[in-house]
N, C-alpha and C. Protein backbone atom coordinates (compact mmCIF):
# COMPACT_ATOMS: atom_id res chain seq x y z
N UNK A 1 69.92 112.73 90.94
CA UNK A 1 68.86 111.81 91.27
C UNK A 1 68.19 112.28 92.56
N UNK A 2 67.01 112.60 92.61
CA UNK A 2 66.11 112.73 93.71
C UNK A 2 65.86 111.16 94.61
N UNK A 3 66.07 111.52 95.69
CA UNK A 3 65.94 109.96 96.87
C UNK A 3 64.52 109.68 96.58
N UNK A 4 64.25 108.40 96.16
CA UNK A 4 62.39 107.94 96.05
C UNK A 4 62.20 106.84 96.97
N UNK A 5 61.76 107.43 97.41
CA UNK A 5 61.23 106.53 98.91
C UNK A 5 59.96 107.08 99.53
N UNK A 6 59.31 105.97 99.94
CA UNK A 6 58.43 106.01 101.00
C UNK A 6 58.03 105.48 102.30
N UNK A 7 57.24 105.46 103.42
CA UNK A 7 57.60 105.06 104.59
C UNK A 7 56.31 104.48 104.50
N UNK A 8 56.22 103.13 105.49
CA UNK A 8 55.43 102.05 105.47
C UNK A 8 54.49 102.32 106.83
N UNK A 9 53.65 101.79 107.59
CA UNK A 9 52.45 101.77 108.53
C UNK A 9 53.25 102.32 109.84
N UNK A 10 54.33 101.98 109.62
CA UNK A 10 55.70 102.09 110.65
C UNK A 10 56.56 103.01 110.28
N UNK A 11 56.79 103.50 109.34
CA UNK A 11 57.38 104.80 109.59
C UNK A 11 58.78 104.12 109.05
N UNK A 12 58.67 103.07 108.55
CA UNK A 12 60.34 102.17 107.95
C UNK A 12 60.40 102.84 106.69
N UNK A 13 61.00 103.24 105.79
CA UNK A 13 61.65 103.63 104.64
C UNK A 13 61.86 102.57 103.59
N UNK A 14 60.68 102.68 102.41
CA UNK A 14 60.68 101.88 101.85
C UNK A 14 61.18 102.25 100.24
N UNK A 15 62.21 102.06 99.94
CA UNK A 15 63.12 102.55 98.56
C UNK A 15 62.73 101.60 97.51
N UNK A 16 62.81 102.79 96.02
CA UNK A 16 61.84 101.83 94.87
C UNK A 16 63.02 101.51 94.00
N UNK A 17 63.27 100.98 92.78
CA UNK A 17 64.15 99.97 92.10
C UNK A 17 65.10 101.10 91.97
N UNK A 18 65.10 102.49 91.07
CA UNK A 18 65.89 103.88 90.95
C UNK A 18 66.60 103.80 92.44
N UNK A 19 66.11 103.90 93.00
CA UNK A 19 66.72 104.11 94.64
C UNK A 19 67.58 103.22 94.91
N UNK A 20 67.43 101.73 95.03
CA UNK A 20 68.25 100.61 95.17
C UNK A 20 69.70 100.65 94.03
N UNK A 21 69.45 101.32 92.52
CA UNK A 21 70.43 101.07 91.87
C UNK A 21 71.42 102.45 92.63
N UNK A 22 71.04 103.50 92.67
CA UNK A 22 71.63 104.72 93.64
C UNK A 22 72.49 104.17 94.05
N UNK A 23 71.74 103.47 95.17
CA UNK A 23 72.37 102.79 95.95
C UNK A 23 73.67 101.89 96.30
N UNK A 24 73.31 100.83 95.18
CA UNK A 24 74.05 99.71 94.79
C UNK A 24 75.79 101.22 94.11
N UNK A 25 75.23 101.78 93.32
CA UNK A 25 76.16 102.40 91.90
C UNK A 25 77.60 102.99 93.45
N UNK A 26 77.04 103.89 94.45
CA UNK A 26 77.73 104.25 95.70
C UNK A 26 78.21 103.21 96.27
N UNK A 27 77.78 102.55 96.69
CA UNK A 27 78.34 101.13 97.44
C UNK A 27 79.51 100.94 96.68
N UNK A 28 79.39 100.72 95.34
CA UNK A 28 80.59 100.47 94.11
C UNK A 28 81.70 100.76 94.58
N UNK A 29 81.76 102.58 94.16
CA UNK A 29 82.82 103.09 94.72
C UNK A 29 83.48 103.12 95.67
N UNK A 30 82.48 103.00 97.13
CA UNK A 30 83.10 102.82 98.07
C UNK A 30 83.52 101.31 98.21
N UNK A 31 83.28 100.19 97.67
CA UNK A 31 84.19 98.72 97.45
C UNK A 31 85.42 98.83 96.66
N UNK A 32 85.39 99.78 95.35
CA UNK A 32 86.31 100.03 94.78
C UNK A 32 87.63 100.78 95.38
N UNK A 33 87.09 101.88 96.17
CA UNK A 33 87.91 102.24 97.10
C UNK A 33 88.71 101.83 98.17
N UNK A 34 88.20 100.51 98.44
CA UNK A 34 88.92 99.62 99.32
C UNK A 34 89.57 98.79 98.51
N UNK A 35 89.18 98.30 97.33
CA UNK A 35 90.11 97.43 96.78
C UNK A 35 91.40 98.10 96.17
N UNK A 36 90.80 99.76 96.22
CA UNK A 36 92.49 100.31 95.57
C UNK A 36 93.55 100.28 96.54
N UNK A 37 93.05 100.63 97.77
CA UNK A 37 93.96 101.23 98.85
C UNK A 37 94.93 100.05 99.29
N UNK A 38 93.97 98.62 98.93
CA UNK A 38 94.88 97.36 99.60
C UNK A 38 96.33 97.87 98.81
N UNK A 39 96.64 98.29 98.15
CA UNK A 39 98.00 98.04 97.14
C UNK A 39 98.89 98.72 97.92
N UNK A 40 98.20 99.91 98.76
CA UNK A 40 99.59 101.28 99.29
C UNK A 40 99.59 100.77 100.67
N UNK A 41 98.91 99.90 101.16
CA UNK A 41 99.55 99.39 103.12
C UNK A 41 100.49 98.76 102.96
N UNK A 42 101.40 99.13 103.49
CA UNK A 42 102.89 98.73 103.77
C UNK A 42 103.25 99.48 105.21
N UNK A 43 104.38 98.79 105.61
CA UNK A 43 105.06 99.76 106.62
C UNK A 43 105.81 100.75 106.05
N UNK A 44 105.55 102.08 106.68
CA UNK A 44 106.15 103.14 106.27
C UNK A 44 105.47 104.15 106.13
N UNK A 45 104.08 104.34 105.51
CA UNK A 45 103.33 104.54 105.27
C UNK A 45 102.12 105.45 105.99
N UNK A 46 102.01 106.59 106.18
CA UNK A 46 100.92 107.28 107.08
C UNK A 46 99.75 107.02 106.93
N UNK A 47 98.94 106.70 107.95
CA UNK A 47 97.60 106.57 107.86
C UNK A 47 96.71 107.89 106.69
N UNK A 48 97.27 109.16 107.14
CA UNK A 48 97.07 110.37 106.09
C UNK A 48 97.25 110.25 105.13
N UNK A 49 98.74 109.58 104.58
CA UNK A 49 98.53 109.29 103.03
C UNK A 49 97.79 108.30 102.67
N UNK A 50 97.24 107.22 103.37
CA UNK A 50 96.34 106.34 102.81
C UNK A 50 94.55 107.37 102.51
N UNK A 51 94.47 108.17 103.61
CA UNK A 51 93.35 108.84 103.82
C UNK A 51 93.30 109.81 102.04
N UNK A 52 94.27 109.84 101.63
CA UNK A 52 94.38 111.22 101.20
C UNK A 52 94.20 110.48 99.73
N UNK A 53 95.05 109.71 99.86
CA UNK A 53 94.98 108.46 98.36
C UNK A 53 93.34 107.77 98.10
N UNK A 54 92.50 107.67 99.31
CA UNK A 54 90.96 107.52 99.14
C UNK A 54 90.58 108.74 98.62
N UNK A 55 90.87 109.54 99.13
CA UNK A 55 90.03 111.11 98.94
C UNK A 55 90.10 111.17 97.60
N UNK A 56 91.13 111.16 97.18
CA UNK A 56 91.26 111.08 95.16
C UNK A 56 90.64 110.44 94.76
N UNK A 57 90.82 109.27 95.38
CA UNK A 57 90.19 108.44 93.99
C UNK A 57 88.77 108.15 94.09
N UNK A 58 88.09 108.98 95.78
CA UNK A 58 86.32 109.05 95.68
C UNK A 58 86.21 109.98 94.76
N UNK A 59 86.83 111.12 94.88
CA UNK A 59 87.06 112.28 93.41
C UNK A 59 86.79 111.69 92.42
N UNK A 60 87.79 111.05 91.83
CA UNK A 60 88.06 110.98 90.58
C UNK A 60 86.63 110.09 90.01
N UNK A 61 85.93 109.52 90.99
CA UNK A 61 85.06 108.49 90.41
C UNK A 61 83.52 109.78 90.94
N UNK A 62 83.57 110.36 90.56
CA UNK A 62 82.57 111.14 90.51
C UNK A 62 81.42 111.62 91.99
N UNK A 63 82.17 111.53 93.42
CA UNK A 63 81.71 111.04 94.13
C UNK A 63 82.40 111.73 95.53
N UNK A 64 81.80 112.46 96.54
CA UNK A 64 82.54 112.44 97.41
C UNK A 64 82.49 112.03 98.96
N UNK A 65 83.71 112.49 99.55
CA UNK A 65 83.44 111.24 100.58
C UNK A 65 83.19 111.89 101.96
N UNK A 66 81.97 111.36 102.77
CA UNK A 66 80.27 111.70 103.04
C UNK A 66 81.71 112.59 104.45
N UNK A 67 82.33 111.25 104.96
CA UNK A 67 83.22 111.91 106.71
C UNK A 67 83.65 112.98 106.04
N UNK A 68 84.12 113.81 105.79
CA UNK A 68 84.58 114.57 105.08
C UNK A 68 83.84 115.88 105.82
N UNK A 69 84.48 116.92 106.77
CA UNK A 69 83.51 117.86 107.47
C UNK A 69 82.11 117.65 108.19
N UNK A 70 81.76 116.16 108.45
CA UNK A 70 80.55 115.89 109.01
C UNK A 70 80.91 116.12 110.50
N UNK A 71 80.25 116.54 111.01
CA UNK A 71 80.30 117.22 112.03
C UNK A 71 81.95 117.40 112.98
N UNK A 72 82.19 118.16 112.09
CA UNK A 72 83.49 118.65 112.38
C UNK A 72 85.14 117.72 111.90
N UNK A 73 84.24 116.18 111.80
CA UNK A 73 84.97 115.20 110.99
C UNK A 73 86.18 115.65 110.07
N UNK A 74 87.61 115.57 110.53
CA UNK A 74 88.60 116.24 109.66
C UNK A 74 89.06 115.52 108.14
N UNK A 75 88.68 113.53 107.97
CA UNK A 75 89.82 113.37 106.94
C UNK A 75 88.52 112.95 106.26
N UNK A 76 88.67 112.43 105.08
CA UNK A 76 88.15 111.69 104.07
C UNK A 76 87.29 110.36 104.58
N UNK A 77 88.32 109.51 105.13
CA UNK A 77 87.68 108.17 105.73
C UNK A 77 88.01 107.76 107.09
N UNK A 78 87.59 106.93 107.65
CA UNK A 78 88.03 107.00 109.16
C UNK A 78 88.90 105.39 109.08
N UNK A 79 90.49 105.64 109.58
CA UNK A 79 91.30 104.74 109.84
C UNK A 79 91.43 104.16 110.97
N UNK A 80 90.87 102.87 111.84
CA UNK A 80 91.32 102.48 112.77
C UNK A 80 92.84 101.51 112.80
N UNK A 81 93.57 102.02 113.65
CA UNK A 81 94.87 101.07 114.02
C UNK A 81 94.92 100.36 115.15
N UNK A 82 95.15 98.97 115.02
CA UNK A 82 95.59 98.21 115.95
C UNK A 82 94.42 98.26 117.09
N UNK A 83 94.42 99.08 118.45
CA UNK A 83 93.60 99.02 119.31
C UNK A 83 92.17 99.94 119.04
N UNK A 84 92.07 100.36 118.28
CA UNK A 84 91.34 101.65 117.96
C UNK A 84 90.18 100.98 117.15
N UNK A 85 88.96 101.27 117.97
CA UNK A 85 88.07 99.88 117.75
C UNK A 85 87.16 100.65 116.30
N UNK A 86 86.91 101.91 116.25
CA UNK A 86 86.51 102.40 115.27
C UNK A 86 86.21 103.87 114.86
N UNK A 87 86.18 104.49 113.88
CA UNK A 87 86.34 105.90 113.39
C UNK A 87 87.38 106.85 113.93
N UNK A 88 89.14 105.73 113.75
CA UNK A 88 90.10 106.50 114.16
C UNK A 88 90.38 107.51 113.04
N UNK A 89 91.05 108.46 113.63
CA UNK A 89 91.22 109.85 112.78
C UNK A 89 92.78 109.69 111.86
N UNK A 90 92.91 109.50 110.70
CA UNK A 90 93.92 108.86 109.90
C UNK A 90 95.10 110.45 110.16
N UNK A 91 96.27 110.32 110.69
CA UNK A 91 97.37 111.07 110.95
C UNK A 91 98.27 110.69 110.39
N UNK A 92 99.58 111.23 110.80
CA UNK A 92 100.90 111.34 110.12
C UNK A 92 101.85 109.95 111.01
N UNK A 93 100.26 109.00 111.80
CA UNK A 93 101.66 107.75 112.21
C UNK A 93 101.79 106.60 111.48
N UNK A 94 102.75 106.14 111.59
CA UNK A 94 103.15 105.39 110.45
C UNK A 94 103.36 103.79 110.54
N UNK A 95 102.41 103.39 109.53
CA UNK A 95 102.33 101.74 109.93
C UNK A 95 103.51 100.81 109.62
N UNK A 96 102.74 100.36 110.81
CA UNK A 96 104.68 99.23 110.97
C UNK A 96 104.27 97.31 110.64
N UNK A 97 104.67 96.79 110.52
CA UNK A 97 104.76 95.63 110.34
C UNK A 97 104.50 94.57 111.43
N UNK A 98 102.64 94.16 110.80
CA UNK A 98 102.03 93.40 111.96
C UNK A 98 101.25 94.31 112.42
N UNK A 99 101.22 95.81 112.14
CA UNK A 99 99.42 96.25 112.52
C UNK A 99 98.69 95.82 111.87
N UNK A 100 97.41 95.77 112.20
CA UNK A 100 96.09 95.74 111.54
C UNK A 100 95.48 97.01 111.39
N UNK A 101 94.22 97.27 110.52
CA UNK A 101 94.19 98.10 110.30
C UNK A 101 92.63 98.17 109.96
N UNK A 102 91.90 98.87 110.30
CA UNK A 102 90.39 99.01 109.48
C UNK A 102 90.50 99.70 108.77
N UNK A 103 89.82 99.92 107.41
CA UNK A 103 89.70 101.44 106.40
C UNK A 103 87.82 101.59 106.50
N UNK A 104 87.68 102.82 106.82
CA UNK A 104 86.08 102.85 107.03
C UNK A 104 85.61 104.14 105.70
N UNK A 105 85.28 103.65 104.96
CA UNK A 105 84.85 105.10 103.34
C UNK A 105 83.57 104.59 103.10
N UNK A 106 82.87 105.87 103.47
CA UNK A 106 81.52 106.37 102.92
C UNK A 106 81.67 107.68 101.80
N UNK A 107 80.75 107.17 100.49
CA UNK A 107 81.04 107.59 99.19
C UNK A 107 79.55 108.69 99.45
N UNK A 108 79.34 109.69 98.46
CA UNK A 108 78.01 109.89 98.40
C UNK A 108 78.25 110.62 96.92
N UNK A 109 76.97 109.55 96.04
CA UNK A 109 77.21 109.66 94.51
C UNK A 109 75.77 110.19 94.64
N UNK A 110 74.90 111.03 93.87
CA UNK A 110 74.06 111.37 93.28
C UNK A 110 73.10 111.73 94.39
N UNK A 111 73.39 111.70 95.58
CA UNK A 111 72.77 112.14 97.12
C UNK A 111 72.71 110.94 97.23
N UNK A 112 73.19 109.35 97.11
CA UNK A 112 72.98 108.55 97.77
C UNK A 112 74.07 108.38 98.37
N UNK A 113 74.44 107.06 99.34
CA UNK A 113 75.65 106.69 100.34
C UNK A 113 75.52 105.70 100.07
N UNK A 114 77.15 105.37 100.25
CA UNK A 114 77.40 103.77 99.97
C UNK A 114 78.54 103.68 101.06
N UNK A 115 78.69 102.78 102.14
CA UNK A 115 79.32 102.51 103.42
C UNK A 115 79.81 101.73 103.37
N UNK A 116 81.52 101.04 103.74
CA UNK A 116 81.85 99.98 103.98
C UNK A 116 82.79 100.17 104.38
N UNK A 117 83.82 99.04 104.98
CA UNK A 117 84.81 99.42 106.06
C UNK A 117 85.27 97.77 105.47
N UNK A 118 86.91 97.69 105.80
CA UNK A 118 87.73 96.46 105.44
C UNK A 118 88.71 96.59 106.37
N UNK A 119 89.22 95.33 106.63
CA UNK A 119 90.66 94.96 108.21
C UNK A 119 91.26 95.08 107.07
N UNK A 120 92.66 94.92 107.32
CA UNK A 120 94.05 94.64 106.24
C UNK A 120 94.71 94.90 107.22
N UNK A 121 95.89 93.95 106.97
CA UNK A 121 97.57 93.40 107.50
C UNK A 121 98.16 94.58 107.07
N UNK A 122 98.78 94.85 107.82
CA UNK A 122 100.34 95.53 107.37
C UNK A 122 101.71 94.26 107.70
N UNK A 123 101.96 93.91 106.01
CA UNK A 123 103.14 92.16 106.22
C UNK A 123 102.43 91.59 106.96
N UNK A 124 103.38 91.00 107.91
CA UNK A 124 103.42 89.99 108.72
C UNK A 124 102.58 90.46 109.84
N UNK A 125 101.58 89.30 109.95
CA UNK A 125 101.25 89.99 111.34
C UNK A 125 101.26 88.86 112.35
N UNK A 126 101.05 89.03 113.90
CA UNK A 126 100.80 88.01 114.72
C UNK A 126 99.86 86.40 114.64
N UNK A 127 99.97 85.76 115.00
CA UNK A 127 98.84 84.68 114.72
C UNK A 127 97.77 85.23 115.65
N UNK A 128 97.55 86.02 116.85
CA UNK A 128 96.84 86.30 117.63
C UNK A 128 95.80 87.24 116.69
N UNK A 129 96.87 88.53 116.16
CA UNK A 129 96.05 89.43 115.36
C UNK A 129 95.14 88.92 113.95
N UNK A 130 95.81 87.59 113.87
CA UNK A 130 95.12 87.10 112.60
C UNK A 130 94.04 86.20 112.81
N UNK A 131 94.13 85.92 114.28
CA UNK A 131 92.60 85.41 114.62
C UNK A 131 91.41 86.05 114.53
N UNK A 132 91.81 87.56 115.39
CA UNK A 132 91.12 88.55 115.85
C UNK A 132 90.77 88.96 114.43
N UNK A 133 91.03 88.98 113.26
CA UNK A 133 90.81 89.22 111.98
C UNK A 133 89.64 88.43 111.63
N UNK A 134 90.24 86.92 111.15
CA UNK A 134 89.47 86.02 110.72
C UNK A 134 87.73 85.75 111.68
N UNK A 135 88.08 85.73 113.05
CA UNK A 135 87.01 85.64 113.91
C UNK A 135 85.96 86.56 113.39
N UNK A 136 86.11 87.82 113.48
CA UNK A 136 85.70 89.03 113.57
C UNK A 136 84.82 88.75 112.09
N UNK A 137 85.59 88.28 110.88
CA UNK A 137 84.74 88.33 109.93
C UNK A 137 83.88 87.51 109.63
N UNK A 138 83.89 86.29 110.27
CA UNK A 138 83.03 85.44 110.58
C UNK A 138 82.17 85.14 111.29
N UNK A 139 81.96 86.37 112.37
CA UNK A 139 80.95 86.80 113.06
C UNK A 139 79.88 87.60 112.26
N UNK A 140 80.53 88.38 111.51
CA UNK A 140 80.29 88.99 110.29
C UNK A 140 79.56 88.54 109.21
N UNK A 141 80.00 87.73 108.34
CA UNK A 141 79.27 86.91 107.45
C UNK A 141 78.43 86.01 107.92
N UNK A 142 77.98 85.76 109.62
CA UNK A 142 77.21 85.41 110.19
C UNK A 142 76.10 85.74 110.54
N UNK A 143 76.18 87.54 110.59
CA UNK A 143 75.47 88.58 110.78
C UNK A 143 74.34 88.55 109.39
N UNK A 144 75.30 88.45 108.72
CA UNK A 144 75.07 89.21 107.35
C UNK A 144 74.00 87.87 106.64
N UNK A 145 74.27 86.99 106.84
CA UNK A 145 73.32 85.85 106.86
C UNK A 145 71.88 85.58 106.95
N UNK A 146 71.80 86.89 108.57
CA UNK A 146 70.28 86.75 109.02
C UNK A 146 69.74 87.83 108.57
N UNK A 147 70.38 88.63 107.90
CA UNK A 147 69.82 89.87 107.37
C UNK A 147 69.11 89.58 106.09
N UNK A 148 67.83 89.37 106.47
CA UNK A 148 67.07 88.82 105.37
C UNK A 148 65.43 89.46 106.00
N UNK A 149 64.52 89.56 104.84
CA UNK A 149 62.74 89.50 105.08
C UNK A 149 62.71 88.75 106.18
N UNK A 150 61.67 89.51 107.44
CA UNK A 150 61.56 88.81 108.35
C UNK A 150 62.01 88.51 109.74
N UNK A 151 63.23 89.06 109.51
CA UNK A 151 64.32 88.85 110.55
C UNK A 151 64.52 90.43 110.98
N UNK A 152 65.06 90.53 112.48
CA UNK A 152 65.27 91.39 113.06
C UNK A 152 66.77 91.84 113.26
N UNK A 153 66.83 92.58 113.73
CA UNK A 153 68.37 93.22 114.03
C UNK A 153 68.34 92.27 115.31
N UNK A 154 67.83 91.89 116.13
CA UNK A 154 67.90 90.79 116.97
C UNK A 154 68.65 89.77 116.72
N UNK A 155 67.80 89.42 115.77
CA UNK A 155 68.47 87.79 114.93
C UNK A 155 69.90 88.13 114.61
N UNK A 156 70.07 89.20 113.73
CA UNK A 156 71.66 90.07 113.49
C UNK A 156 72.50 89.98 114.49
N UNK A 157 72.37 90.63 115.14
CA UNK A 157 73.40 90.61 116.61
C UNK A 157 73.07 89.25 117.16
N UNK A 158 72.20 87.96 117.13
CA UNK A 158 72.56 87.32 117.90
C UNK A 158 73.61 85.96 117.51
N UNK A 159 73.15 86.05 116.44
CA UNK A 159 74.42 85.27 114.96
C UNK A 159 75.78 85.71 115.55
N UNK A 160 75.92 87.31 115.45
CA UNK A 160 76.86 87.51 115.77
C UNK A 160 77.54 87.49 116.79
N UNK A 161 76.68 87.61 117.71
CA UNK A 161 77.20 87.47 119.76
C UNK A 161 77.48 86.12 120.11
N UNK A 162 76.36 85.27 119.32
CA UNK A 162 77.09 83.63 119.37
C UNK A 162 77.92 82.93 119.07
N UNK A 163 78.22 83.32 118.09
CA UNK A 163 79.58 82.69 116.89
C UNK A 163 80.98 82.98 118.25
């Protein structure tokens, strides 16, 4: 698929229905990809083999995954743990019971990208860490709210800075 787009009085990037399904079809995989991985977090478990268990299965779905050698970028997807606020580098340490965890996988199907990132528990976790969870996504779906015709990345971040 060739990217069909054009840019508006402003120079914004304006994508036609072909483009949006691109779009949408990448996004897929990369949701699908998060919904597989929930099954293998456990304690015990290397951040690498979770990395490595995405990498397949962006494979297997026809698709590969974008971090992947981007500018020097070593794994598949970027794993944050616990304090590691974002695009931690997924290694050989091993999750224990009561980390949290981000999974961040960008897919790229047909030259398009599809981006998304998910928290997940490892067991039990703190009530503190499970605030910092719940909060976080509800700043989030707050965000995601004002993202509409009309509205600015202003309005975006300020949903979210207020909450």
């Amino acid at each position: 698929m060739i990217n069909k787009m054009r840019k508006n009085k402003d120079g914004i990037h304006i994508y036609d229905k072909d483009a949006h399904e691109g779009i949408k079809k990448a996004c897929e995989i990369a949701s699908k990809t998060l919904d597989m991985i929930g099954n293998y977090i456990e304690p015990g478990v290397t951040t690498e083999k979770l990395d490595k268990t995405c990498h397949d299965f962006i494979l297997a779905h026809n698709s590969v995954p974008a971090t992947l050698g981007y500018r020097g970028y070593p794994k598949s997807c970027c794993i944050s743990l616990n304090h590691v606020v974002c695009h931690g580098i997924p290694s050989n340490k091993k999750l224990k019971n009561g980390d949290i965890l981000n999974i961040d996988v960008t897919c790229i199907l047909d030259g398009w990208y599809g981006d998304t990132s998910r928290m997940f528990y490892v067991a039990e976790v703190g009530v503190k860490a499970k605030k910092l969870v719940d909060v976080t996504y509800e700043a989030m779906m707050r965000g995601i709210e004002k993202a509409k015709p009309g509205n600015t990345t202003g309005d975006i971040g300020h949903a979210i800075q207020s909450y």
